[in-house]
C-alpha atoms as a PDB file:
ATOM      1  CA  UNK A   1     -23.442  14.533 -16.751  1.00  0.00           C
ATOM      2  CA  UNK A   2     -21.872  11.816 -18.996  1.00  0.00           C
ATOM      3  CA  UNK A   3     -23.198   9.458 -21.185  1.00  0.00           C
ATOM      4  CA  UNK A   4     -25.207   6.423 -19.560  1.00  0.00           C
ATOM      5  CA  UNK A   5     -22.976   3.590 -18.860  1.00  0.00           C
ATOM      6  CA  UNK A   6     -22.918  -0.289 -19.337  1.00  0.00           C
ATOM      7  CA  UNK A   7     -21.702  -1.721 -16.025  1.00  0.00           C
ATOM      8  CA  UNK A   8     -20.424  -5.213 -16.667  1.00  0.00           C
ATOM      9  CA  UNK A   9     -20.286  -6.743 -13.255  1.00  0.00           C
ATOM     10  CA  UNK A  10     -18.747 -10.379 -11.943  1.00  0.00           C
ATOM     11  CA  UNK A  11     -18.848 -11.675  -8.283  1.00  0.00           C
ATOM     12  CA  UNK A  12     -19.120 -14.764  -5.955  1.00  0.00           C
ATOM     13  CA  UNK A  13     -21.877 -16.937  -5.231  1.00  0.00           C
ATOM     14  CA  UNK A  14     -21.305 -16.348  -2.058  1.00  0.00           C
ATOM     15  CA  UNK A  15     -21.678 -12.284  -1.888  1.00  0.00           C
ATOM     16  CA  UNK A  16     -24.409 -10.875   0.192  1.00  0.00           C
ATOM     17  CA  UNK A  17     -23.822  -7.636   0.774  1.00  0.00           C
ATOM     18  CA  UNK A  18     -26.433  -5.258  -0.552  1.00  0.00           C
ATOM     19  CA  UNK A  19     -25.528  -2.584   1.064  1.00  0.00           C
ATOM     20  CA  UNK A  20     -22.463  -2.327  -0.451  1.00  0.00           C
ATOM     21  CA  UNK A  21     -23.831  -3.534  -3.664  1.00  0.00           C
ATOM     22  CA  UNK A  22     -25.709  -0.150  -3.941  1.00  0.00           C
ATOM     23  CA  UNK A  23     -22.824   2.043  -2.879  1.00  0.00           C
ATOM     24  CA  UNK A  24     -20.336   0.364  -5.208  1.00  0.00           C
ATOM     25  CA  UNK A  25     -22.612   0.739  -7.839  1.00  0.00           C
ATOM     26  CA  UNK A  26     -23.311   4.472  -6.938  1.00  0.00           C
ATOM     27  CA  UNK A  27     -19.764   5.186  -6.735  1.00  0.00           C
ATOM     28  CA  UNK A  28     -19.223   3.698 -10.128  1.00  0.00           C
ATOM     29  CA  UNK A  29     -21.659   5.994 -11.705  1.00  0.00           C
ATOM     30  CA  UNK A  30     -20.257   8.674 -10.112  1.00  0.00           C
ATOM     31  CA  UNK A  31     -16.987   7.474 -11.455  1.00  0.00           C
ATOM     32  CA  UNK A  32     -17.757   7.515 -14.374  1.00  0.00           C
ATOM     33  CA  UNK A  33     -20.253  10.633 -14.111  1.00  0.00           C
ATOM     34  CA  UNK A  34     -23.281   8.929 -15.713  1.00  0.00           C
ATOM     35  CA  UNK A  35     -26.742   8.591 -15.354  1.00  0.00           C
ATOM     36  CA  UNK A  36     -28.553   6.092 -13.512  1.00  0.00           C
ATOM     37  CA  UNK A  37     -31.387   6.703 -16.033  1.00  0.00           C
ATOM     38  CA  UNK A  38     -30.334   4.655 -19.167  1.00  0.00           C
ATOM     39  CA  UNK A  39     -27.303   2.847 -17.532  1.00  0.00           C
ATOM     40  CA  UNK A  40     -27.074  -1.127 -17.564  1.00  0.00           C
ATOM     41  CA  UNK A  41     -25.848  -3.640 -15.478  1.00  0.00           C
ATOM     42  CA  UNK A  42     -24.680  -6.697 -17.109  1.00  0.00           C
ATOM     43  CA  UNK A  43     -25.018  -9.739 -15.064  1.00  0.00           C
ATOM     44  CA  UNK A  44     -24.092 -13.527 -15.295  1.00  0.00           C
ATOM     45  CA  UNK A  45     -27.858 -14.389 -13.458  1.00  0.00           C
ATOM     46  CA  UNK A  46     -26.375 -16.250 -11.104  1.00  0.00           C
ATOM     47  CA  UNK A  47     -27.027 -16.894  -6.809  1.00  0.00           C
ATOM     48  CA  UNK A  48     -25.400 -14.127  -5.162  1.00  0.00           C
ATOM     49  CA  UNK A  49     -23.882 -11.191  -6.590  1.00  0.00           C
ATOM     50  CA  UNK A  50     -25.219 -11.054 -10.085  1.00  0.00           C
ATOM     51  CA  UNK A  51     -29.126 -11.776  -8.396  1.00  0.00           C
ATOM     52  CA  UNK A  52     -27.699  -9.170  -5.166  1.00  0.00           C
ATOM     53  CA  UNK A  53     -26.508  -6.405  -7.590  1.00  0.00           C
ATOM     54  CA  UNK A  54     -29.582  -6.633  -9.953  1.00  0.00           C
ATOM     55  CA  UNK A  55     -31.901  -6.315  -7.890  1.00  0.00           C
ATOM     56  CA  UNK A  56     -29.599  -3.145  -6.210  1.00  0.00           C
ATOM     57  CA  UNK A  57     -29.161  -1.211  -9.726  1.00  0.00           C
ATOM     58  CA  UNK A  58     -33.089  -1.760 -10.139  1.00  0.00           C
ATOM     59  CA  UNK A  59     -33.458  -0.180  -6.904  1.00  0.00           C
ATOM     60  CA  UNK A  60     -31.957   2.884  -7.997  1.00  0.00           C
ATOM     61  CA  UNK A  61     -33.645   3.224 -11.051  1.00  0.00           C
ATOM     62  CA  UNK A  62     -30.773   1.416 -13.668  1.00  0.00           C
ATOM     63  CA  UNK A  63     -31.807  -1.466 -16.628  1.00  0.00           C
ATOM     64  CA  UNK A  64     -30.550  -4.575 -15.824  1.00  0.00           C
ATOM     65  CA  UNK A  65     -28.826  -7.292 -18.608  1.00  0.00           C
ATOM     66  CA  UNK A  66     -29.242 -10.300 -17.615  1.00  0.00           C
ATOM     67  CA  UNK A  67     -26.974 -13.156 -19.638  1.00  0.00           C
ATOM     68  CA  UNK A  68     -27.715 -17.002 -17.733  1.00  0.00           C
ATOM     69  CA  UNK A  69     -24.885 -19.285 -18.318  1.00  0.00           C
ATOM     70  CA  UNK A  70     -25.888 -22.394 -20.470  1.00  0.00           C
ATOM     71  CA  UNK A  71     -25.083 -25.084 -17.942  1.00  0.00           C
ATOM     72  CA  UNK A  72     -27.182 -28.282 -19.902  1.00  0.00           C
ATOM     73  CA  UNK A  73     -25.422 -27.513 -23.255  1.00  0.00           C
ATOM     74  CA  UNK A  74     -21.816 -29.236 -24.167  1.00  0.00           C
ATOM     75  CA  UNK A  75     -20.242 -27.468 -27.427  1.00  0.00           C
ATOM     76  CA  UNK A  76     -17.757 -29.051 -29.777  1.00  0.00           C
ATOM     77  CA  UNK A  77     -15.190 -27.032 -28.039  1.00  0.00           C
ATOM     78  CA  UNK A  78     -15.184 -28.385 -25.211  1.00  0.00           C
ATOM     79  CA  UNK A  79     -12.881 -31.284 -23.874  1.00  0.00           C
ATOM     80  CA  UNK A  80     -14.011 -34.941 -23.852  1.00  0.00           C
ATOM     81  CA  UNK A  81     -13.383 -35.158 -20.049  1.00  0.00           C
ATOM     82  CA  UNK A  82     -16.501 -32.723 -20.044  1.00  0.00           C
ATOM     83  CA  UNK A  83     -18.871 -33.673 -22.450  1.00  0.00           C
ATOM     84  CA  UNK A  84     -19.765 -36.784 -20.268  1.00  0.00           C
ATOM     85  CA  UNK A  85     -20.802 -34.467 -17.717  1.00  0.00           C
ATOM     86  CA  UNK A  86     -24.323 -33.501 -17.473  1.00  0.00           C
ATOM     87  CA  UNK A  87     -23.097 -29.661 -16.561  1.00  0.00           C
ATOM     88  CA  UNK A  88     -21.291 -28.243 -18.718  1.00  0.00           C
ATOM     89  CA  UNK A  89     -18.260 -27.075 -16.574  1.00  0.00           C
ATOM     90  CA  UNK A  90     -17.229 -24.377 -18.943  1.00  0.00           C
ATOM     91  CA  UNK A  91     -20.502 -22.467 -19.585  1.00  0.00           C
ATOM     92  CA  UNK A  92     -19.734 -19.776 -17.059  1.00  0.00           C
ATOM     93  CA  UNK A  93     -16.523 -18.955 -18.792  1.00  0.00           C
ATOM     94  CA  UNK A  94     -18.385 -19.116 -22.187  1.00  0.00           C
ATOM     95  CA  UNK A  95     -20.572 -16.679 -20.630  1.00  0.00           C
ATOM     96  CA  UNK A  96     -18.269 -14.195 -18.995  1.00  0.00           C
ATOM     97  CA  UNK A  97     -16.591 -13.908 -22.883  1.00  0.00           C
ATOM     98  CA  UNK A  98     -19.554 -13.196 -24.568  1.00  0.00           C
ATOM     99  CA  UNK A  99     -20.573 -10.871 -21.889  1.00  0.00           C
ATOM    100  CA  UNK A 100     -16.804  -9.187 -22.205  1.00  0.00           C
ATOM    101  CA  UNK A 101     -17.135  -9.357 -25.931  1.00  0.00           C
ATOM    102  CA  UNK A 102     -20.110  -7.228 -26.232  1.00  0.00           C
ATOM    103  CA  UNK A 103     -17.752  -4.568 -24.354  1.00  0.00           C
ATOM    104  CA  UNK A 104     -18.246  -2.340 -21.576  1.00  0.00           C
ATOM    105  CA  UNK A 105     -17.498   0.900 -19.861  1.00  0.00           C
ATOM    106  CA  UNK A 106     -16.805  -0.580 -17.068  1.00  0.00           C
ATOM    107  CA  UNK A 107     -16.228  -4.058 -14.792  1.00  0.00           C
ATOM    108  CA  UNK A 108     -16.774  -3.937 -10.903  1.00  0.00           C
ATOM    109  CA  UNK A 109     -15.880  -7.404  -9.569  1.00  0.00           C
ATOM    110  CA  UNK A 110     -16.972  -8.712  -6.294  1.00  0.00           C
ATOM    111  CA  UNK A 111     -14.860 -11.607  -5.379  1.00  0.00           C
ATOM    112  CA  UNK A 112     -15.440 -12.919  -1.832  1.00  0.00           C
ATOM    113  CA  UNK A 113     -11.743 -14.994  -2.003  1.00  0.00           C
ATOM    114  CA  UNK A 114      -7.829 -14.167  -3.204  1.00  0.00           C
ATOM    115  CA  UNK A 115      -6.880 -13.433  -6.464  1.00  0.00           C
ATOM    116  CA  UNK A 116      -4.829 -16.578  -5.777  1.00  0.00           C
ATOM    117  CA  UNK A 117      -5.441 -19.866  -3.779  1.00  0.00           C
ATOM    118  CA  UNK A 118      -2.728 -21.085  -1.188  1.00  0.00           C
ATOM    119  CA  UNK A 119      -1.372 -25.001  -2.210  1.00  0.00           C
ATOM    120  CA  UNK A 120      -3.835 -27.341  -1.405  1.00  0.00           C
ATOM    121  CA  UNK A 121      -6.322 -24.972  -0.729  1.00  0.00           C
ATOM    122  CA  UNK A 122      -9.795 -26.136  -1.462  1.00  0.00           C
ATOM    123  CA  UNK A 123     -11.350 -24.655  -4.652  1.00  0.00           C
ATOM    124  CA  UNK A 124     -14.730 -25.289  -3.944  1.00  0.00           C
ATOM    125  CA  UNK A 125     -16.651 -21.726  -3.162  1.00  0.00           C
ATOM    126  CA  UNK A 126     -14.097 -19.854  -4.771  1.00  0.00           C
ATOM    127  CA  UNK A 127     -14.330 -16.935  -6.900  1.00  0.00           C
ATOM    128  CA  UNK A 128     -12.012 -18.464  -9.361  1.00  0.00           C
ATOM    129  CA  UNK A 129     -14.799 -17.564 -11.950  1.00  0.00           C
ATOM    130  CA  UNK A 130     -14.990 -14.270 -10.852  1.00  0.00           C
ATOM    131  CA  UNK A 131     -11.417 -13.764 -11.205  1.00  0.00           C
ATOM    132  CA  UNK A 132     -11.193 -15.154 -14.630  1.00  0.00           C
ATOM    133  CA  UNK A 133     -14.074 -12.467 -16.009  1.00  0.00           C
ATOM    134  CA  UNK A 134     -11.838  -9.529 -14.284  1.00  0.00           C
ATOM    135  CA  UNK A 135      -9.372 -10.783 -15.612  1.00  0.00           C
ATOM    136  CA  UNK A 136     -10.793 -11.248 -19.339  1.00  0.00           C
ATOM    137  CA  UNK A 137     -11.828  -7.825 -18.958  1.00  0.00           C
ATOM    138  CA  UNK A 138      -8.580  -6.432 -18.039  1.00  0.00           C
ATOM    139  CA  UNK A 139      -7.317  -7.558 -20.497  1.00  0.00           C
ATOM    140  CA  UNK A 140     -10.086  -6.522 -23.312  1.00  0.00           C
ATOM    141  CA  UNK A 141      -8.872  -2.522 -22.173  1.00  0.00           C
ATOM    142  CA  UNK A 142     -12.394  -2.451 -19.933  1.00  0.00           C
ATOM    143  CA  UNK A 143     -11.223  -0.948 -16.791  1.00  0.00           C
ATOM    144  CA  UNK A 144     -11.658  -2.934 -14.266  1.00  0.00           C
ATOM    145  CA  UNK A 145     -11.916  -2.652 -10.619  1.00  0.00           C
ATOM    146  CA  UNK A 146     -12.697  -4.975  -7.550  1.00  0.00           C
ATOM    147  CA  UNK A 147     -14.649  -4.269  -5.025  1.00  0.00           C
ATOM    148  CA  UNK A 148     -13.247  -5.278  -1.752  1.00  0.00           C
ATOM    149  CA  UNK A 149     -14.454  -4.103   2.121  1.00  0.00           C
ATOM    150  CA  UNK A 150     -15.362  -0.979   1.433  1.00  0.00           C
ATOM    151  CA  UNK A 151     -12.495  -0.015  -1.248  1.00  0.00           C
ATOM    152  CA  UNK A 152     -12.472  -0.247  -4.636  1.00  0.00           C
ATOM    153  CA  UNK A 153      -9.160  -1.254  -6.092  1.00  0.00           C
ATOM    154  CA  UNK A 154      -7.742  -0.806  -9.567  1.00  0.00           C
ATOM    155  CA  UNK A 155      -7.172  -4.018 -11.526  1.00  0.00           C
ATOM    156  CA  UNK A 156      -5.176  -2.926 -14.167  1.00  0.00           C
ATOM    157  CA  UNK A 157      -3.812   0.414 -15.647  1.00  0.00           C
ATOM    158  CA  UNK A 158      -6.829   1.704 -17.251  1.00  0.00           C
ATOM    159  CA  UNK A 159      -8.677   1.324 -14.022  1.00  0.00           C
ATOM    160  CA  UNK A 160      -5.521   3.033 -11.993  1.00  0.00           C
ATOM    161  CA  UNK A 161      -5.733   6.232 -14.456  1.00  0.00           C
ATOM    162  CA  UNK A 162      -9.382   6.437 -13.392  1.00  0.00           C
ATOM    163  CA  UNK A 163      -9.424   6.613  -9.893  1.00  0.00           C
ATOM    164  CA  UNK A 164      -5.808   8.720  -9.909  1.00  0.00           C
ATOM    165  CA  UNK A 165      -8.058  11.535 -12.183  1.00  0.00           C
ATOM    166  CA  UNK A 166     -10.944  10.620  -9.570  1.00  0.00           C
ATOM    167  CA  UNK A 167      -8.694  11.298  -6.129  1.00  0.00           C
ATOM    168  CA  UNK A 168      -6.945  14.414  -7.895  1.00  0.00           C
ATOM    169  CA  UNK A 169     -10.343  15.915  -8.705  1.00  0.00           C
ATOM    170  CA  UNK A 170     -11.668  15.399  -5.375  1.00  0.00           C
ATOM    171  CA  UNK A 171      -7.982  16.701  -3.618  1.00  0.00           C
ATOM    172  CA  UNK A 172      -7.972  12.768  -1.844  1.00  0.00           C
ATOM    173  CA  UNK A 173      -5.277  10.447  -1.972  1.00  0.00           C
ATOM    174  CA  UNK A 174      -5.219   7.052  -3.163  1.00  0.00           C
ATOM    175  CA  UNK A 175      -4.115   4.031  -0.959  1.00  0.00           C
ATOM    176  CA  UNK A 176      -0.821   2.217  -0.889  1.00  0.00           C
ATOM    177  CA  UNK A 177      -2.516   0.051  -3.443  1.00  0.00           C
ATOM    178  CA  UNK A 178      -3.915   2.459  -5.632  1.00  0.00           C
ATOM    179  CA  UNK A 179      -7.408   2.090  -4.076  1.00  0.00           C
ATOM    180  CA  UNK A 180      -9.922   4.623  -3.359  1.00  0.00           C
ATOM    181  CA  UNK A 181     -12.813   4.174  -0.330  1.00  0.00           C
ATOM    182  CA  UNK A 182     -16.414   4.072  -2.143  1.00  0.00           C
ATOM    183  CA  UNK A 183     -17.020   6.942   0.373  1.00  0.00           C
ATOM    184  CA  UNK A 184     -14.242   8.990  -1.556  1.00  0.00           C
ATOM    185  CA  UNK A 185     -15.522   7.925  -5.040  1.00  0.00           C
ATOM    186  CA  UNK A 186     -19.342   8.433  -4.527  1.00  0.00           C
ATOM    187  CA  UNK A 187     -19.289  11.349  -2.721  1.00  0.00           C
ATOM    188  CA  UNK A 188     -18.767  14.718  -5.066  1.00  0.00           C
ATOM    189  CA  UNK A 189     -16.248  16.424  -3.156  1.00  0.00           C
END
């Protein structure tokens, strides 16, 4: 067994799933061979995934981080177009960096939308903001992978390497995307 992990995770508002909460979360720490016992999930504390997936990982035993988005509080760096808003607009972002900043072994995202909305498309109940913390992970080196059906896809090299050492260990192949099924991933084979 591996050292305990820190699990940053980053999904929709609109993710309900708790079934596959748990197994993504399983099949991370198997992923990364860790220990449930001394592993952290690092939420946002938002409706949804962050409130679906904490209460999952406490379920099976894991310490939860929980870092709430300052919603009432303006800072000089942000635009004038926002300060004479009551909500902040940008605290989730200011969020998702500090919770990237502090580093992690990993980030599972849970988006319930595209990477990429169509023209015209309505952004409301998006995961725009999920995207953007995958993303700002990425590209901090923390592999990063997004949880979609019942897949987890690679979102970025570091997170390919990992489940192409993953599939070759457990003689399976990964998808036409580089995915690999939670099954495949949790399941020590």
């Amino acid at each position: 067994m591996g050292a305990p992990a820190r699990i940053l995770m980053t999904g929709s508002r609109s993710w309900a799933n708790p079934e596959i909460s748990s197994d993504a979360l399983s099949a991370t720490l198997a992923l990364l061979n860790a220990p449930i016992m001394g592993s952290v999930l690092v939420h946002g504390a938002e409706p949804g995934a962050d409130m679906v997936l904490a209460g999952e990982a406490r379920k099976l035993g894991m310490s939860t981080e929980a870092h709430a988005g300052q919603w009432n509080q303006h800072t000089p760096a942000c635009p004038d177009w926002d300060k004479a808003n009551a909500v902040c607009r940008l605290a989730g972002n200011r969020r998702d960096a500090e919770m990237v900043h502090m580093g992690a072994t990993i980030c599972i995202a849970f988006p319930t939308h595209g990477y990429a909305l169509a023209p015209g498309e309505d952004r409301a109940e998006t995961s725009r903001g999920t995207w953007a913390c995958a993303e700002a992970s990425r590209k901090a080196c923390i592999p990063t992978i997004v949880v979609w059906g019942k897949d987890l896809y690679p979102f970025g090299n570091e997170a390919l390497a990992m489940l192409q050492r993953d599939a070759q260990l457990k003689r399976v192949s990964l998808g036409a995307q580089g995915q690999l099924s939670i099954l495949n991933t949790w399941l020590p084979f």
